[in-house]
C-alpha atoms as a PDB file:
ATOM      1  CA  UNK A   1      60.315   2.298 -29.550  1.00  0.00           C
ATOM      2  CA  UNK A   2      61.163   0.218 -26.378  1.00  0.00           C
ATOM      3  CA  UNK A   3      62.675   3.745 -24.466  1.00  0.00           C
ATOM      4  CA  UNK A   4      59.790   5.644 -25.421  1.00  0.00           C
ATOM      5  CA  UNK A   5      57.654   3.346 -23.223  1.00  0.00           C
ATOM      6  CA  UNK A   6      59.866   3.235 -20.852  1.00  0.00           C
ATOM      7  CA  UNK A   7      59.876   7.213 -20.801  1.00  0.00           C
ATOM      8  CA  UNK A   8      56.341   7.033 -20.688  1.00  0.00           C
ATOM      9  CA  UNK A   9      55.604   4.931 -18.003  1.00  0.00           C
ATOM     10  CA  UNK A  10      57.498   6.823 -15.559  1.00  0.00           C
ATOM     11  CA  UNK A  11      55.940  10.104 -15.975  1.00  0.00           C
ATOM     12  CA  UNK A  12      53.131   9.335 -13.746  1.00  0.00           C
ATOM     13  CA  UNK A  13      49.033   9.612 -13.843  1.00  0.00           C
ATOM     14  CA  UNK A  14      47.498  12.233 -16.429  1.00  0.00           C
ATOM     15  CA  UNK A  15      45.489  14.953 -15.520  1.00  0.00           C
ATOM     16  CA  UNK A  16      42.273  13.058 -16.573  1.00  0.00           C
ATOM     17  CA  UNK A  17      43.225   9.706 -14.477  1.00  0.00           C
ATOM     18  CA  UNK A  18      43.750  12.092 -11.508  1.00  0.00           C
ATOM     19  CA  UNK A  19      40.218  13.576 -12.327  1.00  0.00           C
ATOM     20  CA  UNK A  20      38.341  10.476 -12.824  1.00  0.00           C
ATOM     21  CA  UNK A  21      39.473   9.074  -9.102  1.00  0.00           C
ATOM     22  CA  UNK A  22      38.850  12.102  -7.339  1.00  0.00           C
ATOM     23  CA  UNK A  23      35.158  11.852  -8.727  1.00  0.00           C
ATOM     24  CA  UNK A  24      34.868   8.145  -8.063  1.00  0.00           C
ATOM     25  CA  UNK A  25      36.332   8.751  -4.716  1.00  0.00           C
ATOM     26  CA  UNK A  26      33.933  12.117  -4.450  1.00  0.00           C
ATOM     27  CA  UNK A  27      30.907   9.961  -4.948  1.00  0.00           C
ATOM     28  CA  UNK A  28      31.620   6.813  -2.784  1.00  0.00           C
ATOM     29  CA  UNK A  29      31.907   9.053  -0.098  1.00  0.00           C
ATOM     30  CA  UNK A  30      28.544  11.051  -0.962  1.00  0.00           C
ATOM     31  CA  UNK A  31      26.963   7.607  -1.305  1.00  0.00           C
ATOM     32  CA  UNK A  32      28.699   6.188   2.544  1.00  0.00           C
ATOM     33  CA  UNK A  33      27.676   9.618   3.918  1.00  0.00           C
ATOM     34  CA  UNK A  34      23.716   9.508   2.530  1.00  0.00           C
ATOM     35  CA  UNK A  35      24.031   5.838   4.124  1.00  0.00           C
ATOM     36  CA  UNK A  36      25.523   7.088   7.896  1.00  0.00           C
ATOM     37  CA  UNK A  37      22.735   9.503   7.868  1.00  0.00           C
ATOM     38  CA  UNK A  38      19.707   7.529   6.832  1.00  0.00           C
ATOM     39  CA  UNK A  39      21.371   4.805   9.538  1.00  0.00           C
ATOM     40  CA  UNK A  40      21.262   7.735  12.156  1.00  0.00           C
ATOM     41  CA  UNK A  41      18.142   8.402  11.303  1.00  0.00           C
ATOM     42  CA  UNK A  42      16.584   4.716  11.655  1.00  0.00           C
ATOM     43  CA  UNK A  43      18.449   4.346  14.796  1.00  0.00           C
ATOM     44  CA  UNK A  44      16.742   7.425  16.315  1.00  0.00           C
ATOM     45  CA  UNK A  45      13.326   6.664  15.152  1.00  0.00           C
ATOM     46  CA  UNK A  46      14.148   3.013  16.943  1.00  0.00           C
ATOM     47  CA  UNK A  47      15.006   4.608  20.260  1.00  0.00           C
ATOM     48  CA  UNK A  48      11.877   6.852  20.376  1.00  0.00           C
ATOM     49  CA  UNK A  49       9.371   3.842  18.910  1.00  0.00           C
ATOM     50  CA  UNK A  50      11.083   2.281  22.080  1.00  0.00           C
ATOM     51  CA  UNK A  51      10.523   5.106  24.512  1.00  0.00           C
ATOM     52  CA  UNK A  52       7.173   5.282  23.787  1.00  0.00           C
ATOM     53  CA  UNK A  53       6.717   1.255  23.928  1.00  0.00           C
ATOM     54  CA  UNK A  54       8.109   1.546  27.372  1.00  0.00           C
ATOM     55  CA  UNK A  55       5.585   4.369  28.458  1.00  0.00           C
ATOM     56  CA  UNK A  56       2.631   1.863  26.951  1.00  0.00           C
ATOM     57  CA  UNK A  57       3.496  -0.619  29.050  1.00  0.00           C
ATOM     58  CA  UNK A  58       4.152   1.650  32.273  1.00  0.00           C
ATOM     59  CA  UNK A  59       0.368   2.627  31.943  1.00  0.00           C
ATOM     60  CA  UNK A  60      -0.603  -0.802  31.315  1.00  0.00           C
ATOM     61  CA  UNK A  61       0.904  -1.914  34.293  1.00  0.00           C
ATOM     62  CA  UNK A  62      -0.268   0.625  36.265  1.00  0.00           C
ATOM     63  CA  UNK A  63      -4.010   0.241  35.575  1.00  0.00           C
ATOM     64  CA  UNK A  64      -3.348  -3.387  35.473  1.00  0.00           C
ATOM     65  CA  UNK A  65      -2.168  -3.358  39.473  1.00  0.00           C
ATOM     66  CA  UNK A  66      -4.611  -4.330  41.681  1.00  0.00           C
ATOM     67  CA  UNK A  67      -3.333  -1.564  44.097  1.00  0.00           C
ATOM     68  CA  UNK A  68      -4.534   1.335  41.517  1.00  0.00           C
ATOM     69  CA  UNK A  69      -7.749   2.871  41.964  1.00  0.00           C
ATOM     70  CA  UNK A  70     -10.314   4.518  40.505  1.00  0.00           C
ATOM     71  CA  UNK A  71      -9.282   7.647  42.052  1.00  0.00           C
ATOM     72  CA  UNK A  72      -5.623   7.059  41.001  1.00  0.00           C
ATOM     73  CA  UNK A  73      -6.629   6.377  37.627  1.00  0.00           C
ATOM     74  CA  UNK A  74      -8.930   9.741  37.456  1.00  0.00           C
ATOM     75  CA  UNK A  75      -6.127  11.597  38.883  1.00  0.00           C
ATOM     76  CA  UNK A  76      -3.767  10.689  36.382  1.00  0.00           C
ATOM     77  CA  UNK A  77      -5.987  11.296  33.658  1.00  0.00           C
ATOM     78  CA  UNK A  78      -6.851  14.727  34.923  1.00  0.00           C
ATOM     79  CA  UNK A  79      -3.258  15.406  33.567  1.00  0.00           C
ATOM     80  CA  UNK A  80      -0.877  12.945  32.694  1.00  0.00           C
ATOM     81  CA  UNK A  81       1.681  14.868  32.346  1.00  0.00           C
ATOM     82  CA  UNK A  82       1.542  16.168  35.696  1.00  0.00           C
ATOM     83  CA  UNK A  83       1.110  13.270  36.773  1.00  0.00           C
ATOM     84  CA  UNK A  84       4.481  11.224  35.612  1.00  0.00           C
ATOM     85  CA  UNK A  85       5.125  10.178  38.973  1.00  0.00           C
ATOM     86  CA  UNK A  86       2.347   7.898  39.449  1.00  0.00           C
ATOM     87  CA  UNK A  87       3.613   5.593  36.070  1.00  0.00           C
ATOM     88  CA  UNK A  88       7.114   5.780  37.237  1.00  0.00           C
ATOM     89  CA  UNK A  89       7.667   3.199  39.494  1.00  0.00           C
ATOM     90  CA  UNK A  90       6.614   0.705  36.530  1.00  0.00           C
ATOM     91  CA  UNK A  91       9.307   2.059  34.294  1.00  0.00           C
ATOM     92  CA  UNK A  92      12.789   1.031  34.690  1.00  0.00           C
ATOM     93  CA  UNK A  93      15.586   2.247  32.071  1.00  0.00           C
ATOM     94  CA  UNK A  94      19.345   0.460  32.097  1.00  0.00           C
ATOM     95  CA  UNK A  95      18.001  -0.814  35.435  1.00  0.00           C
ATOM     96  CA  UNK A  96      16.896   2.335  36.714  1.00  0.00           C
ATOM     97  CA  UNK A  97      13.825   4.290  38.080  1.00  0.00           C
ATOM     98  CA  UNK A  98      13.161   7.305  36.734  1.00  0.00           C
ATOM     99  CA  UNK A  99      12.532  10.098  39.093  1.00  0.00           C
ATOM    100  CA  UNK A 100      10.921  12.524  36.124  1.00  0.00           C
ATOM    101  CA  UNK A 101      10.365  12.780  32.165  1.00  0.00           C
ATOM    102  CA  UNK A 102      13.544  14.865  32.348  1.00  0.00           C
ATOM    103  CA  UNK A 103      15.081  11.844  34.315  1.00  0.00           C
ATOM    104  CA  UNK A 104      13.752   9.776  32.318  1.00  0.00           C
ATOM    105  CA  UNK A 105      15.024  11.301  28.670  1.00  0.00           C
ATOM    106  CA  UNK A 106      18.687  11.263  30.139  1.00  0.00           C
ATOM    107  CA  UNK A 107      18.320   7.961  31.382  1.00  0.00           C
ATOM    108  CA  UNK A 108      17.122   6.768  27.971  1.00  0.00           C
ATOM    109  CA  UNK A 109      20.034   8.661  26.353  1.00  0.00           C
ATOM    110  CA  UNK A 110      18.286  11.533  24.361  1.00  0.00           C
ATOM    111  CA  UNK A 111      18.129  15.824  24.432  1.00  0.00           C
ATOM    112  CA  UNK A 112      16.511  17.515  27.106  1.00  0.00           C
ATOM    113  CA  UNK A 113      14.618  19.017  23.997  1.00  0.00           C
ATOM    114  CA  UNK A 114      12.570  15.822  23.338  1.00  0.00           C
ATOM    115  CA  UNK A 115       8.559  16.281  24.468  1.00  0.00           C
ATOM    116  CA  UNK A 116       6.829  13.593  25.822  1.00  0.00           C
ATOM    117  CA  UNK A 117       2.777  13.399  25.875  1.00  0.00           C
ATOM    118  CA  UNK A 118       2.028  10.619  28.008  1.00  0.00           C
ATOM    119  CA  UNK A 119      -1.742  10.303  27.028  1.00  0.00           C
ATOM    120  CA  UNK A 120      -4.393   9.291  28.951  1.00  0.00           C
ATOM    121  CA  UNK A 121      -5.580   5.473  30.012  1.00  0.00           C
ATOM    122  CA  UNK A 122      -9.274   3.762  29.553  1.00  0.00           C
ATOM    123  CA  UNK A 123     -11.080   4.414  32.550  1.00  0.00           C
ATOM    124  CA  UNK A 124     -14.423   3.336  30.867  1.00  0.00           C
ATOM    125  CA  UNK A 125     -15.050   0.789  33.128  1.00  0.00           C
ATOM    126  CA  UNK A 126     -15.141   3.143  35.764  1.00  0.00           C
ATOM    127  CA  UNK A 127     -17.410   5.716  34.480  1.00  0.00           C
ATOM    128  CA  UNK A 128     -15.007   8.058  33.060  1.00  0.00           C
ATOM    129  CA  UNK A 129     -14.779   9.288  29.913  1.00  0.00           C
ATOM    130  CA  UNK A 130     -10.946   8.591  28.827  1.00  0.00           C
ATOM    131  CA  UNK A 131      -9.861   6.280  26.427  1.00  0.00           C
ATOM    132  CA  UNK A 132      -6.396   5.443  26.299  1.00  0.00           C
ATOM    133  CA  UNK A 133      -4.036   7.680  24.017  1.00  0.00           C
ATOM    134  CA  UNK A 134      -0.995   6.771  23.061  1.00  0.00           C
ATOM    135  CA  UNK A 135       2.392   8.466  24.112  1.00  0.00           C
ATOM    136  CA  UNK A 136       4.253  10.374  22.158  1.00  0.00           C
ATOM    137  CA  UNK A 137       7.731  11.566  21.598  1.00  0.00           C
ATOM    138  CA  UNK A 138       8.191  14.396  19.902  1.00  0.00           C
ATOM    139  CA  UNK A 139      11.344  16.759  18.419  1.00  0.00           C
ATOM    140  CA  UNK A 140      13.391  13.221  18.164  1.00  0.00           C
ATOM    141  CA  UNK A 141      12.908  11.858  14.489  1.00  0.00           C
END
């Protein structure tokens, strides 16, 4: 009885043992890869939310200076986003000024294929009709 143990034992795994781990390996590694993504995901949705938290403030700032205008602020409402260049010396990404949106995507470390809509400000006060909109990023989840 004791050799056929021993005869046993050093056969090696069954066909079924071998089954059973390559399923529990197959779906820890379905599981860790549903995590990386949804990680991914949250991290991308950060980096826009922050994007567009930096472009807030950059119009803030800029109808907050007492060297802005009126006629600056009409100007850049009559199209924002023609009009980048008058927000952009408020911005600064890693350190840097942007020169344009495209600058301004590769400074921030996403596509060339991400849209920004820089929205307008409130220029109530001085008779115009704007309120202030939002930016927003868009074709970056």
């Amino acid at each position: 009885m004791n050799s056929n143990f021993r005869a046993r034992a050093n056969k090696g795994f069954t066909i079924v043992e071998l089954i059973v781990v390559v399923t529990i390996v197959g779906l820890l590694a379905a599981i860790a890869v549903g995590a990386y993504n949804k990680v991914v995901n949250d991290a991308k949705t950060a980096k826009a939310q922050a994007l567009v938290n930096t472009l807030s403030t950059a119009k803030s700032l800029f109808v907050a200076d007492p060297n802005t205008g009126a006629t600056a602020i009409a100007t850049f409402n009559g199209g924002p986003d023609a009009n980048f260049n008058l927000i952009a010396p408020y911005i600064r990404v890693n350190g840097a000024q942007p020169d344009s949106e495209a600058d301004l995507l590769a400074k921030s470390g996403m596509p060339n294929t991400v849209v920004i809509a820089l929205g307008t400000v409130d220029d109530t006060s001085f008779g115009g009709g704007h309120q202030d909109a939002a930016p927003t990023v868009k074709g970056y989840p």
